[in-house]
N, C-alpha and C. Protein backbone atom coordinates (compact mmCIF):
# COMPACT_ATOMS: atom_id res chain seq x y z
N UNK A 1 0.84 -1.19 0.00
CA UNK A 1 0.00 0.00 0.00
C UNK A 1 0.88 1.24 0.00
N UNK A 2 0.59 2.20 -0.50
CA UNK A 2 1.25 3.66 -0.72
C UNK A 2 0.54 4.48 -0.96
N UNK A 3 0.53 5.28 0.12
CA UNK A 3 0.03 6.90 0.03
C UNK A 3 0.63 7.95 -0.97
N UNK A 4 -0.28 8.64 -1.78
CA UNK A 4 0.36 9.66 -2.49
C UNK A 4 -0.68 11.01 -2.18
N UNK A 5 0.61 11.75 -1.76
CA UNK A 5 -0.59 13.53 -0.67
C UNK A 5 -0.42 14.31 -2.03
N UNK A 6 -1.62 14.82 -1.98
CA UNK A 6 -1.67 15.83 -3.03
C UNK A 6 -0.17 16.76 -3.54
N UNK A 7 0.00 17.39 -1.94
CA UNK A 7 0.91 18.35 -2.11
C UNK A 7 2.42 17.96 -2.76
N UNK A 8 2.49 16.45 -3.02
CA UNK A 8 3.56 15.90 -3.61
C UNK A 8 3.43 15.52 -5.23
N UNK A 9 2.48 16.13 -5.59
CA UNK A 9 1.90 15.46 -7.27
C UNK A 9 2.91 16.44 -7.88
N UNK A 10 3.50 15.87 -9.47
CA UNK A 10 4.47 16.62 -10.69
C UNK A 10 2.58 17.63 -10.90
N UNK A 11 3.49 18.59 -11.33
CA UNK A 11 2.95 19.88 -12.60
C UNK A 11 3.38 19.83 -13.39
N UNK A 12 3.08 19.39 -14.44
CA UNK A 12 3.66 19.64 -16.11
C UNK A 12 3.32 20.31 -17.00
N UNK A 13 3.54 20.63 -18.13
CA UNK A 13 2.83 21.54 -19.40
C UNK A 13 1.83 20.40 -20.07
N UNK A 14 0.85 20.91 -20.39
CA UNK A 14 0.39 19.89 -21.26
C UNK A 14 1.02 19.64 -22.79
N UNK A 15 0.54 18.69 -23.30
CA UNK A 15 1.26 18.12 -25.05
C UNK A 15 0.75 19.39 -26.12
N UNK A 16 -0.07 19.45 -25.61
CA UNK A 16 -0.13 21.42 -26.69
C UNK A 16 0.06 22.28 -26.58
N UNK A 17 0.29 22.49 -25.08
CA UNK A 17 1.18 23.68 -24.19
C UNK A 17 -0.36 24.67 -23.99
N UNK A 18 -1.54 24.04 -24.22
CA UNK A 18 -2.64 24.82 -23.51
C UNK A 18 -3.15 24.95 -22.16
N UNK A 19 -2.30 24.44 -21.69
CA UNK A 19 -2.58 24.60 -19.90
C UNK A 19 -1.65 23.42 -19.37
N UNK A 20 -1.92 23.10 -17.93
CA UNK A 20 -0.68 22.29 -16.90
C UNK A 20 -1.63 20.75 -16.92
N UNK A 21 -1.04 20.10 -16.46
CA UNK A 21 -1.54 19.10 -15.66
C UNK A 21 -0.70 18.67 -14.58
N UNK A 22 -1.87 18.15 -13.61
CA UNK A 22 -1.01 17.78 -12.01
C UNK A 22 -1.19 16.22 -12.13
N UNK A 23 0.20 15.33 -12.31
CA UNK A 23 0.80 13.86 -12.77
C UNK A 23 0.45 13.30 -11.17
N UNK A 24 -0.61 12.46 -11.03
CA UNK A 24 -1.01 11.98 -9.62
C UNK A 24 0.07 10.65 -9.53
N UNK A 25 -0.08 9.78 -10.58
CA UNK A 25 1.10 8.69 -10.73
C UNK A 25 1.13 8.51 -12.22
N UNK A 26 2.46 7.66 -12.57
CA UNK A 26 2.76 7.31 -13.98
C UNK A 26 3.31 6.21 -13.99
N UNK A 27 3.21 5.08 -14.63
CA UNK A 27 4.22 3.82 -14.66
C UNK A 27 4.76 3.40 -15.36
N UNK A 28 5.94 3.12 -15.89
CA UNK A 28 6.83 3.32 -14.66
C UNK A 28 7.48 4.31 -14.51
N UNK A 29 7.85 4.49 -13.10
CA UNK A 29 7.65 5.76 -12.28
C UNK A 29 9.06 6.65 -13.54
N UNK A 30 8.70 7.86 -13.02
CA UNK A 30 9.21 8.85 -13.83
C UNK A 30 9.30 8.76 -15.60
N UNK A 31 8.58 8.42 -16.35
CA UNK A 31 7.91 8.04 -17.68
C UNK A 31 7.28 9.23 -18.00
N UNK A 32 7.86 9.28 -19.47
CA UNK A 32 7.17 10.98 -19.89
C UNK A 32 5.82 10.25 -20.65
N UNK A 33 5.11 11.41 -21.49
CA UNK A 33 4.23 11.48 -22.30
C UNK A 33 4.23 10.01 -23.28
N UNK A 34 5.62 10.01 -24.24
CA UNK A 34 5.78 9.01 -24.98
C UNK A 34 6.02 7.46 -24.79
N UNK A 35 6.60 7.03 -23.28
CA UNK A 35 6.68 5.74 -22.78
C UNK A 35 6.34 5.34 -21.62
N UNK A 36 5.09 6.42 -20.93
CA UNK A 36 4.34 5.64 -19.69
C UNK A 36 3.36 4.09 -20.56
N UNK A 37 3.05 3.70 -19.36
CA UNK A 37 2.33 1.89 -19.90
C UNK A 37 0.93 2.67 -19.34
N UNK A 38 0.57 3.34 -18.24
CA UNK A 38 -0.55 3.96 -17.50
C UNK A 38 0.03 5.36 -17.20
N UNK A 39 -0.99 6.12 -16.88
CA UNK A 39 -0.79 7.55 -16.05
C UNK A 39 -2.24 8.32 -15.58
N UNK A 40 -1.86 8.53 -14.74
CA UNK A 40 -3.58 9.18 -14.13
C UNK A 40 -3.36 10.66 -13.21
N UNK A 41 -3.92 11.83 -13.86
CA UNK A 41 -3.62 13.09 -13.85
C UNK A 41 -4.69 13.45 -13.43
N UNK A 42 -5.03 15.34 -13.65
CA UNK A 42 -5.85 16.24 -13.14
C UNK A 42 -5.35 17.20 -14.10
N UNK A 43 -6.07 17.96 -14.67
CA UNK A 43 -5.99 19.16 -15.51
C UNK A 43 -7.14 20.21 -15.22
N UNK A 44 -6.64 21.61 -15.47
CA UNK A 44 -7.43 22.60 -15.19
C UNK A 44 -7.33 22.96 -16.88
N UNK A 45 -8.73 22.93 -17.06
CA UNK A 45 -9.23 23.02 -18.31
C UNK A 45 -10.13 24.64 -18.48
N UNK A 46 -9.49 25.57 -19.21
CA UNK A 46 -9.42 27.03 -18.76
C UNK A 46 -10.60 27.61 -20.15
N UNK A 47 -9.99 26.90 -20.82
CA UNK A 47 -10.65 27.12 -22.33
C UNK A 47 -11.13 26.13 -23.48
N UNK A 48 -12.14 26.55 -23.79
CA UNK A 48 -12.33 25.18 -25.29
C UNK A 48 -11.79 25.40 -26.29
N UNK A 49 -11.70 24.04 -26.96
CA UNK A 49 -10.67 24.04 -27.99
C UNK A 49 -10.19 22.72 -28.33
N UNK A 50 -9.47 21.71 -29.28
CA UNK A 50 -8.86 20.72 -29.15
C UNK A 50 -8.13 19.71 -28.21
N UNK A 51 -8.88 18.72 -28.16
CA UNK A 51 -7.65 18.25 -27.28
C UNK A 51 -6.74 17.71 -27.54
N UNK A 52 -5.39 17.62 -26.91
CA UNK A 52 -4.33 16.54 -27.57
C UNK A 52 -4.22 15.49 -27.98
N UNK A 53 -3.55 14.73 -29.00
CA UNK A 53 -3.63 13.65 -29.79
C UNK A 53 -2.60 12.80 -28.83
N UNK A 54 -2.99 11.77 -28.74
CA UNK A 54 -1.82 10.71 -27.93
C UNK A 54 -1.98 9.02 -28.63
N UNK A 55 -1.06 8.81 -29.54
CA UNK A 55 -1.27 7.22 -30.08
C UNK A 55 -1.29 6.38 -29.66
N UNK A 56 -2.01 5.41 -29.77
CA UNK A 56 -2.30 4.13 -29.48
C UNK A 56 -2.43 4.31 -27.57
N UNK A 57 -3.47 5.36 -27.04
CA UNK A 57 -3.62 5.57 -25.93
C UNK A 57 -5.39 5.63 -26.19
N UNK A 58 -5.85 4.68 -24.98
CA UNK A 58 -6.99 4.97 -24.06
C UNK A 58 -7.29 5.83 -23.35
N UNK A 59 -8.08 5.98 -23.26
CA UNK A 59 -8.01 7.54 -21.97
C UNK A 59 -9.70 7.46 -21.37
N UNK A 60 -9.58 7.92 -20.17
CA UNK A 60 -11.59 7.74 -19.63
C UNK A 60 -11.44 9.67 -18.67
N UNK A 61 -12.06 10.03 -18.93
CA UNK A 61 -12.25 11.44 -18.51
C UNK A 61 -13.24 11.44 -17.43
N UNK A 62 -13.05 12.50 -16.30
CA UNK A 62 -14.75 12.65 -15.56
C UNK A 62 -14.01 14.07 -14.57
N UNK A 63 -15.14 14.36 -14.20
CA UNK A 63 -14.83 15.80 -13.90
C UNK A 63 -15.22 16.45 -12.71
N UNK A 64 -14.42 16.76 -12.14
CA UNK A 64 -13.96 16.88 -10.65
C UNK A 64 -14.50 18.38 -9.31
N UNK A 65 -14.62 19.35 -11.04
CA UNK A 65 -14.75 20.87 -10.09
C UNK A 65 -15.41 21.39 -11.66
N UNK A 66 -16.43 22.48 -11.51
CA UNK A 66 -16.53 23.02 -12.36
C UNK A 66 -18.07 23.05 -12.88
N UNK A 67 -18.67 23.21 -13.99
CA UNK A 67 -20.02 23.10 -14.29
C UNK A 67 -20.07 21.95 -15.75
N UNK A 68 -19.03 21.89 -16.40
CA UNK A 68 -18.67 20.83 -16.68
C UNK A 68 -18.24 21.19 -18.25
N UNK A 69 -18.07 19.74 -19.34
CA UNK A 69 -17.87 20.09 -20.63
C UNK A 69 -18.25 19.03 -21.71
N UNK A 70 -18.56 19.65 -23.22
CA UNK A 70 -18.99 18.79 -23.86
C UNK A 70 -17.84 18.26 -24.86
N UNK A 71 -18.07 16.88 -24.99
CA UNK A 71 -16.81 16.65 -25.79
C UNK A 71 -17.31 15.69 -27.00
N UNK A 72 -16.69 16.75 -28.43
CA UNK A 72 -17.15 16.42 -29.37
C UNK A 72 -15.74 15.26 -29.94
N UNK A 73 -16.32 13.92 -29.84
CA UNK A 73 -15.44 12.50 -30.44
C UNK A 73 -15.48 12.56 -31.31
N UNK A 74 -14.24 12.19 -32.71
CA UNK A 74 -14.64 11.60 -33.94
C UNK A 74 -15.79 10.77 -33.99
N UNK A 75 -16.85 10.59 -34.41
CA UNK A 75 -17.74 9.39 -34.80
C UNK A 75 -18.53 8.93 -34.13
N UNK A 76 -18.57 9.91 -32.74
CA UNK A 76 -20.03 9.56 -31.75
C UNK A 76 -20.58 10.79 -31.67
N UNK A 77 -21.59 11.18 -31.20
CA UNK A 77 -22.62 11.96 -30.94
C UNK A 77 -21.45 13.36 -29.70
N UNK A 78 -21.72 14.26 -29.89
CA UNK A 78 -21.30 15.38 -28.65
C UNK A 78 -21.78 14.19 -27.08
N UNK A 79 -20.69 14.45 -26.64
CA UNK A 79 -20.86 13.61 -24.69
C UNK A 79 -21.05 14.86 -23.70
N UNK A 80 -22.08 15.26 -23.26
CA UNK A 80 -22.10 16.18 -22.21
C UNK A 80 -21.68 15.43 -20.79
N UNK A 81 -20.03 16.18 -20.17
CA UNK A 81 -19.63 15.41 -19.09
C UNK A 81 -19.77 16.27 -17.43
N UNK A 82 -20.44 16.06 -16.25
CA UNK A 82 -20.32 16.70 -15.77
C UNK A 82 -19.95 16.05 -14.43
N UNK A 83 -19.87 16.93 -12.94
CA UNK A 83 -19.77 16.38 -11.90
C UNK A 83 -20.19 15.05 -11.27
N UNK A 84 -21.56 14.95 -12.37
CA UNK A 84 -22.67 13.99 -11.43
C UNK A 84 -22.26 12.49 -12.99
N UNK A 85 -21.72 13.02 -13.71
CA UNK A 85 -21.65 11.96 -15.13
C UNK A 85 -20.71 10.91 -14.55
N UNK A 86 -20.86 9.42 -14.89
CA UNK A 86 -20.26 8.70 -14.64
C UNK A 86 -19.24 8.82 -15.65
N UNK A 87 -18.00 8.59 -15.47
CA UNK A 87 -16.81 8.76 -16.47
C UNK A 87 -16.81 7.93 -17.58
N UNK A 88 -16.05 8.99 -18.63
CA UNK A 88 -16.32 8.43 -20.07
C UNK A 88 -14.90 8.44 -21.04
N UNK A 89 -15.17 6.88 -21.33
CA UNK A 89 -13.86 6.24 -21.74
C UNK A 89 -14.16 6.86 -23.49
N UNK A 90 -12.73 6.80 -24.07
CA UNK A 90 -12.52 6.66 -25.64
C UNK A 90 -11.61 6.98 -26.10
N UNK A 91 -11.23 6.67 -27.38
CA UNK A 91 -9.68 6.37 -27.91
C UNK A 91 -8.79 7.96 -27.67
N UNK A 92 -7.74 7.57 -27.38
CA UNK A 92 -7.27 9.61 -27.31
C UNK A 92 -6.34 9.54 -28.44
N UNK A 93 -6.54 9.03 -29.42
CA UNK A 93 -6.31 9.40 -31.21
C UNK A 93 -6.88 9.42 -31.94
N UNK A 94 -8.28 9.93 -31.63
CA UNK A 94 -8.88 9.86 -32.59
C UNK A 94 -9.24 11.73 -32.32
N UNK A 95 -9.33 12.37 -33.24
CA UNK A 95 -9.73 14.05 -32.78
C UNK A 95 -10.66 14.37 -32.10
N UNK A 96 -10.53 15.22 -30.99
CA UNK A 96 -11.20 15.41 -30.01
C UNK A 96 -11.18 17.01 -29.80
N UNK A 97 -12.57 17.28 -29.26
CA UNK A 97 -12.37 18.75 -28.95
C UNK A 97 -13.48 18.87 -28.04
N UNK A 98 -13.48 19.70 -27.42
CA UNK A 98 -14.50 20.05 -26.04
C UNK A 98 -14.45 21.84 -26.05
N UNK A 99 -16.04 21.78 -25.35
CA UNK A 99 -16.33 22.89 -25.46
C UNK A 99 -16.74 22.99 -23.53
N UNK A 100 -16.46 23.76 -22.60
CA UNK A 100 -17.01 24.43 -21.46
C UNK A 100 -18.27 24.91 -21.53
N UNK A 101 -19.33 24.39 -20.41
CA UNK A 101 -20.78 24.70 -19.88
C UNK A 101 -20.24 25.77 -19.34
N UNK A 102 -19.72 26.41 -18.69
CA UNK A 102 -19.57 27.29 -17.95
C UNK A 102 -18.27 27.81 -16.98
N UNK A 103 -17.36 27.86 -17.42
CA UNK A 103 -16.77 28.52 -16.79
C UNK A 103 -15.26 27.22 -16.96
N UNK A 104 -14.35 27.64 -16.20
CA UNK A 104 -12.64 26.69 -16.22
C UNK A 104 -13.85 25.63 -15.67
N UNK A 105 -13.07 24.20 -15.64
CA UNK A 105 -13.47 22.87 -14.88
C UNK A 105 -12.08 22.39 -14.50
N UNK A 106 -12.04 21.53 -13.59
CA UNK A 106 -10.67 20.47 -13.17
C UNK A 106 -11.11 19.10 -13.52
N UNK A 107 -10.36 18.60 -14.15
CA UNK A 107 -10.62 16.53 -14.70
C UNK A 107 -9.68 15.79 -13.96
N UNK A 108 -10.64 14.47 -14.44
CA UNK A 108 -9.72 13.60 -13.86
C UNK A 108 -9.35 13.31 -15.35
N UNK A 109 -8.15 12.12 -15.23
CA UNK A 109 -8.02 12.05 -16.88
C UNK A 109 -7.00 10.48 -16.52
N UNK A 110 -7.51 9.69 -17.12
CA UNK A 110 -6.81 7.93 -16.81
C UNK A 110 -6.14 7.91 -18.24
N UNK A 111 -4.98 7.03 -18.36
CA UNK A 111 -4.33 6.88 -20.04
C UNK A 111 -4.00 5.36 -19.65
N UNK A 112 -4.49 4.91 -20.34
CA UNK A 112 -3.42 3.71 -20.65
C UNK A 112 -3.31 3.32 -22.01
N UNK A 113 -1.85 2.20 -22.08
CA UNK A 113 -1.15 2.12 -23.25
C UNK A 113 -1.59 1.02 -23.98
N UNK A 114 -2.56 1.27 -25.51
CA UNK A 114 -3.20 0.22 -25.78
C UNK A 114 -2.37 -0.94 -25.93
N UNK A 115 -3.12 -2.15 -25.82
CA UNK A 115 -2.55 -3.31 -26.07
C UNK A 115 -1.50 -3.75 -24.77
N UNK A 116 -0.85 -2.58 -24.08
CA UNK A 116 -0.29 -3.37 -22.93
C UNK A 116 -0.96 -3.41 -21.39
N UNK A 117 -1.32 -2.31 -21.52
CA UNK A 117 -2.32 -2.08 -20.06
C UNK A 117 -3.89 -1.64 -20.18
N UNK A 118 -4.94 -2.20 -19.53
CA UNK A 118 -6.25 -1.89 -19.71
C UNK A 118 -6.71 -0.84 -18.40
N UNK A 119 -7.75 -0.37 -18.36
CA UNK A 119 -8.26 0.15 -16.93
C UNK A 119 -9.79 0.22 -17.39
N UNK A 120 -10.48 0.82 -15.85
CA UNK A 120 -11.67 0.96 -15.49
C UNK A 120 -11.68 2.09 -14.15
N UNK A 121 -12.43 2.78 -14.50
CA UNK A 121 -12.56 4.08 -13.38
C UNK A 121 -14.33 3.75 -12.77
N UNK A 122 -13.93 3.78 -11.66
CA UNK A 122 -15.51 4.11 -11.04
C UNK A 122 -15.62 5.13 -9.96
N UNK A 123 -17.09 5.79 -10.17
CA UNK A 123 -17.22 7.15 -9.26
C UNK A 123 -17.95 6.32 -7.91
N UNK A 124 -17.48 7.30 -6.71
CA UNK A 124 -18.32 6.13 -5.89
C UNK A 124 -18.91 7.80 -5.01
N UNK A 125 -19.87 7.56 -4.58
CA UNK A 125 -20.25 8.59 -3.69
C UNK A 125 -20.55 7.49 -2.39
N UNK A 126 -20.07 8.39 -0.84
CA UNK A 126 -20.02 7.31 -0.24
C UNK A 126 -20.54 8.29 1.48
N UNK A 127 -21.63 7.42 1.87
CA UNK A 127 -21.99 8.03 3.27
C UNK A 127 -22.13 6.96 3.87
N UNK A 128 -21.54 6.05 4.00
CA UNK A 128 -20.87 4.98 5.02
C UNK A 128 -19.78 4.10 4.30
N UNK A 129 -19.14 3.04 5.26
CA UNK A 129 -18.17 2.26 4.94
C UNK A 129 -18.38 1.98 3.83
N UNK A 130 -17.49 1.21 3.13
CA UNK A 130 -17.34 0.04 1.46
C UNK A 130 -16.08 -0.38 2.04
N UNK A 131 -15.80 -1.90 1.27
CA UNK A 131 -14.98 -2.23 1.15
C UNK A 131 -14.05 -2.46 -0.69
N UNK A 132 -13.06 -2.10 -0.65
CA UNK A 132 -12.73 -2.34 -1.68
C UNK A 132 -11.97 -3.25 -1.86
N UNK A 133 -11.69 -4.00 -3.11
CA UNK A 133 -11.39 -5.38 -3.79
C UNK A 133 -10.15 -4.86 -4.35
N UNK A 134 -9.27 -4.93 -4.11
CA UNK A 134 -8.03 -4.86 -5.29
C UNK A 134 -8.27 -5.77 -6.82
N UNK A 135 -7.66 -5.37 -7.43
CA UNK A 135 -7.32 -6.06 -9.08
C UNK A 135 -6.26 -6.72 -8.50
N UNK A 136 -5.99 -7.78 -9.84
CA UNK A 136 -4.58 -8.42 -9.48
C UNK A 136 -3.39 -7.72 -9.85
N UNK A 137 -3.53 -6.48 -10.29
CA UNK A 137 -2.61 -5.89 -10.58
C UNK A 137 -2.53 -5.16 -9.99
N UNK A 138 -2.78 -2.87 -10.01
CA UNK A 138 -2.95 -2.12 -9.24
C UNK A 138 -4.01 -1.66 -9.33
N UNK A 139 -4.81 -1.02 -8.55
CA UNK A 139 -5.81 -0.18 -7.90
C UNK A 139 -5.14 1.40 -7.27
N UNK A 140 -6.18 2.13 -7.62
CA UNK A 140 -5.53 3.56 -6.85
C UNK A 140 -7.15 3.94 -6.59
N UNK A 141 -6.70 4.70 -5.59
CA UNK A 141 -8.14 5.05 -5.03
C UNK A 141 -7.96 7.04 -4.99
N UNK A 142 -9.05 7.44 -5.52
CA UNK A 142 -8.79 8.40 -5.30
C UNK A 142 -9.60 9.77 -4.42
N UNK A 143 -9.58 10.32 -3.34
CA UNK A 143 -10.31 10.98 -2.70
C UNK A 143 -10.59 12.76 -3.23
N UNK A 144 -11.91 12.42 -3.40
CA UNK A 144 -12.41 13.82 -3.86
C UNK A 144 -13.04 15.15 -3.27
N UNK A 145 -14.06 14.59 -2.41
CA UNK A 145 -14.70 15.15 -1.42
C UNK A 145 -14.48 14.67 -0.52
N UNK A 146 -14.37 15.24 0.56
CA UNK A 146 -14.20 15.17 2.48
C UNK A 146 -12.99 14.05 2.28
N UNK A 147 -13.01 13.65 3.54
CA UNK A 147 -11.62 12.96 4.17
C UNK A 147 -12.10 11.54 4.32
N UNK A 148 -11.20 10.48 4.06
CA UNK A 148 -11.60 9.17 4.25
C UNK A 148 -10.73 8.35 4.86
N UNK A 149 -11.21 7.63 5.54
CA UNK A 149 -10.37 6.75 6.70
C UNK A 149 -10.09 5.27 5.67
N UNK A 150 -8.78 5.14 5.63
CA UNK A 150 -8.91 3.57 5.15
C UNK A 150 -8.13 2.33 5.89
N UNK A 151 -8.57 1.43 5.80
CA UNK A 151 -8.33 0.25 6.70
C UNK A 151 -7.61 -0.75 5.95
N UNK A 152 -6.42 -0.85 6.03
CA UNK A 152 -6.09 -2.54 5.27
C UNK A 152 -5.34 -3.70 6.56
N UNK A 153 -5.00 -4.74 6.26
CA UNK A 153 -4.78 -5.17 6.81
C UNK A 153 -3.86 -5.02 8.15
N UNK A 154 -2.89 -3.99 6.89
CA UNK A 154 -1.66 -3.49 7.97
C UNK A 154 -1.85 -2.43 8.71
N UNK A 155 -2.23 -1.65 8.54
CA UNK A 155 -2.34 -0.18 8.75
C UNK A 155 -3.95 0.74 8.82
N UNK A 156 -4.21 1.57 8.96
CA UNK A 156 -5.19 2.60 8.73
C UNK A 156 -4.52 3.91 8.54
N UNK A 157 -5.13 4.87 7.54
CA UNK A 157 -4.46 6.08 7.41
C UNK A 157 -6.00 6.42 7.06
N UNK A 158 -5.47 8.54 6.66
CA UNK A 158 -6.46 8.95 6.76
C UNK A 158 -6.45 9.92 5.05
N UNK A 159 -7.01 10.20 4.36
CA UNK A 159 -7.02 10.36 2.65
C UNK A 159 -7.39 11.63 2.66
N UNK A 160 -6.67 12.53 2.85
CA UNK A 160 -7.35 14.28 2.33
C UNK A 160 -7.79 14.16 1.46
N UNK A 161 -8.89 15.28 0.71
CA UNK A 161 -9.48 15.76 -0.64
C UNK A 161 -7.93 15.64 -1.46
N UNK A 162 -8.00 14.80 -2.50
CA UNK A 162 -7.37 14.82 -3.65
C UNK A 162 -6.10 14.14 -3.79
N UNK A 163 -6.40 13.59 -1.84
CA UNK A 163 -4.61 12.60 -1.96
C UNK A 163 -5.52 10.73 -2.58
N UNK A 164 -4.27 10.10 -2.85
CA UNK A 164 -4.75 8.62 -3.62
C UNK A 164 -3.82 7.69 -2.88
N UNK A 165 -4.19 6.39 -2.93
CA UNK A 165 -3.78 5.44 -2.38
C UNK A 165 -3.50 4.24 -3.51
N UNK A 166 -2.65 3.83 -3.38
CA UNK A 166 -2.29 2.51 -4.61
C UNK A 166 -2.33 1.20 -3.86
N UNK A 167 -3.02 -0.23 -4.18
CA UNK A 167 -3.23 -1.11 -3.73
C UNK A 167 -2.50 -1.79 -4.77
N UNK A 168 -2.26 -2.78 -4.30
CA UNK A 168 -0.89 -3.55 -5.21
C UNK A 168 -1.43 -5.37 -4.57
N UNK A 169 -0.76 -5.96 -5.79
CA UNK A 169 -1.50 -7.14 -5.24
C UNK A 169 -0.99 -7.60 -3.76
N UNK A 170 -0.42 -6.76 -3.32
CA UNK A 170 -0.16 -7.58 -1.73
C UNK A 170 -0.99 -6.75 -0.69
N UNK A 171 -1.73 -6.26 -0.99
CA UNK A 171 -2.85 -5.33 -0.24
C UNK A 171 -4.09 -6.29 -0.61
N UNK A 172 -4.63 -7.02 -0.41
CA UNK A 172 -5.87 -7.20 -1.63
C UNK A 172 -7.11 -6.37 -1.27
N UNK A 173 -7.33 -5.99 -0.15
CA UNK A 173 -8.68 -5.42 0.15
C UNK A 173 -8.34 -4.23 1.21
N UNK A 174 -9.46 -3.27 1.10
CA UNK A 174 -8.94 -2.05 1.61
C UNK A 174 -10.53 -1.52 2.73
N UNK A 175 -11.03 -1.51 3.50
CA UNK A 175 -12.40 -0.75 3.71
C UNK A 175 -12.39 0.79 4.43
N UNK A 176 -13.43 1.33 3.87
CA UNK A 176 -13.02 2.91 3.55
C UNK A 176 -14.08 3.52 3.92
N UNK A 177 -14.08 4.47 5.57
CA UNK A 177 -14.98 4.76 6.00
C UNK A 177 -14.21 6.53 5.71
N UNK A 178 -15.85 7.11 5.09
CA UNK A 178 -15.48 8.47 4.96
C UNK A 178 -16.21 9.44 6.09
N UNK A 179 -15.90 10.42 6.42
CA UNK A 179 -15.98 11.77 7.41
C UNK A 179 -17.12 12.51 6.89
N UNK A 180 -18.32 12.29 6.89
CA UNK A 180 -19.28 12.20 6.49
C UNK A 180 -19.97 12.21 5.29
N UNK A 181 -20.38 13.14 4.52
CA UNK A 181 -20.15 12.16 2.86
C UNK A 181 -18.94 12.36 2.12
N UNK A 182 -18.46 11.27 1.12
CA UNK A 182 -17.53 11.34 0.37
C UNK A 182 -17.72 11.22 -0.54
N UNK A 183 -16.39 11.75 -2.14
CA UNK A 183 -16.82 10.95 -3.08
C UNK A 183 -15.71 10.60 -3.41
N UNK A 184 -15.32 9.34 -3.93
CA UNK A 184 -13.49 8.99 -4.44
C UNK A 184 -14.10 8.42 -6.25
N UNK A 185 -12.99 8.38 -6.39
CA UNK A 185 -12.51 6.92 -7.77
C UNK A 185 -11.65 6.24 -7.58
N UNK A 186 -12.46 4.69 -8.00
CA UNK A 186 -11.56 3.96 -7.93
C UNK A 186 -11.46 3.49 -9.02
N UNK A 187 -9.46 3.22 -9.57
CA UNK A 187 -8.84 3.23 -10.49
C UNK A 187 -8.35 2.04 -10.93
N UNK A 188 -8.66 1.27 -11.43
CA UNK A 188 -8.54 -0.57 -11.82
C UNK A 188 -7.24 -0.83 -12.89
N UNK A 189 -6.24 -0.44 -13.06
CA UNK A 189 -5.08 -0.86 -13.97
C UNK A 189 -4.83 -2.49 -14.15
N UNK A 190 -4.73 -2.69 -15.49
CA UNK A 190 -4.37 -4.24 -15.91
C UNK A 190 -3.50 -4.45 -16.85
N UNK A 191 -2.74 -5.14 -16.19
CA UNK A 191 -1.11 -5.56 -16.89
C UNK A 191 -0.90 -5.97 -17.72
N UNK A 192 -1.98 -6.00 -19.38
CA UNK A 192 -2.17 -6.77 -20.34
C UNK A 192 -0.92 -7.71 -20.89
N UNK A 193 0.19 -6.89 -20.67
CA UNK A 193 1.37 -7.35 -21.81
C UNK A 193 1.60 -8.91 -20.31
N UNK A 194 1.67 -8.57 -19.16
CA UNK A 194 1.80 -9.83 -18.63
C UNK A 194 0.89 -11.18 -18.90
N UNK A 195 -0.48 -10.75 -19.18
CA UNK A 195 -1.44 -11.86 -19.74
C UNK A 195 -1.16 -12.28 -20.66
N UNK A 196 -0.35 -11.82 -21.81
CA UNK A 196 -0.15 -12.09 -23.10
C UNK A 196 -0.06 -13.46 -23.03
């Protein structure tokens, strides 16, 4: 298990140089843009306009602060994404552009590297305990609203707004009582190239 506190996340430029993103984790560790396998960020999204092209990358979006945004995919319908939207996966090479409901927003933003690593994001809103299940690979949990207590076998710690926790297969289960309501994501990474 490993704690990661907000106040320790990379700031980077983004790939079009239209605003920052805050790098929550990347694997493997210190991996730029072109040879992470996964990476799972936060961006302050200021203006509409294009988004960046990234090959042979997955990506699932959902959105954290803000009133929210619409994002026009090659070849599907406009996706209106907002606070309350369950997160929405799709290829991040294919052209993309988004437009703002109202005002800057903050995202979450998951990548993984097709063909070697898969994922799954879920929103959880939470006004009592859960327990969570690790993957056989990694899990990251991420805290959004209020503070959350988590329990694993070894330890208990306590999850500020916006710090994350990584479960690794020697953690397998985690239960997660929040400080009165919460909301996290939890982040499901899969090691495809090891299944091969």
């Amino acid at each position: 298990m490993r704690v990661l506190r907000a106040a320790d996340y990379r700031v980077m430029p983004w790939k079009n140089g239209g605003g920052t993103t805050t790098e929550i984790a990347v694997s493997p560790d210190g991996a730029g843009l072109d040879d992470f396998d996964w990476r799972i960020s936060m961006a302050r999204v200021e203006t509409s306009g294009p988004f960046s092209s990234f090959a042979g990358i997955d990506r699932t979006l959902s959105v954290l602060e803000g009133e929210g945004i619409v994002l026009d995919i090659a070849g599907r319908p406009p996706a209106r994404l907002t606070m309350a939207s369950a997160p929405l996966s799709f290829p991040g090479d294919v052209p993309t552009g988004a437009a703002l409901i109202g005002g800057p927003i903050t995202d979450l933003n998951v990548m993984t590297r097709r063909g070697r690593t898969g994922h799954s994001v879920e929103r959880l809103c939470l006004s009592g305990q859960i327990e969570i299940e690790a993957s056989d690979d990694t899990t990251l949990v991420l805290a959004v609203e209020g503070s959350v207590k988590v329990f694993t076998d070894s330890a208990a710690i306590w999850l500020a707004p916006l710090d994350a926790l990584i479960l690794d297969r020697n953690s397998r289960r985690a239960r997660l009582e929040p400080e009165g309501q919460g909301l996290l994501f939890v982040i499901r990474l899969l090691d495809l190239a090891a299944k091969g």
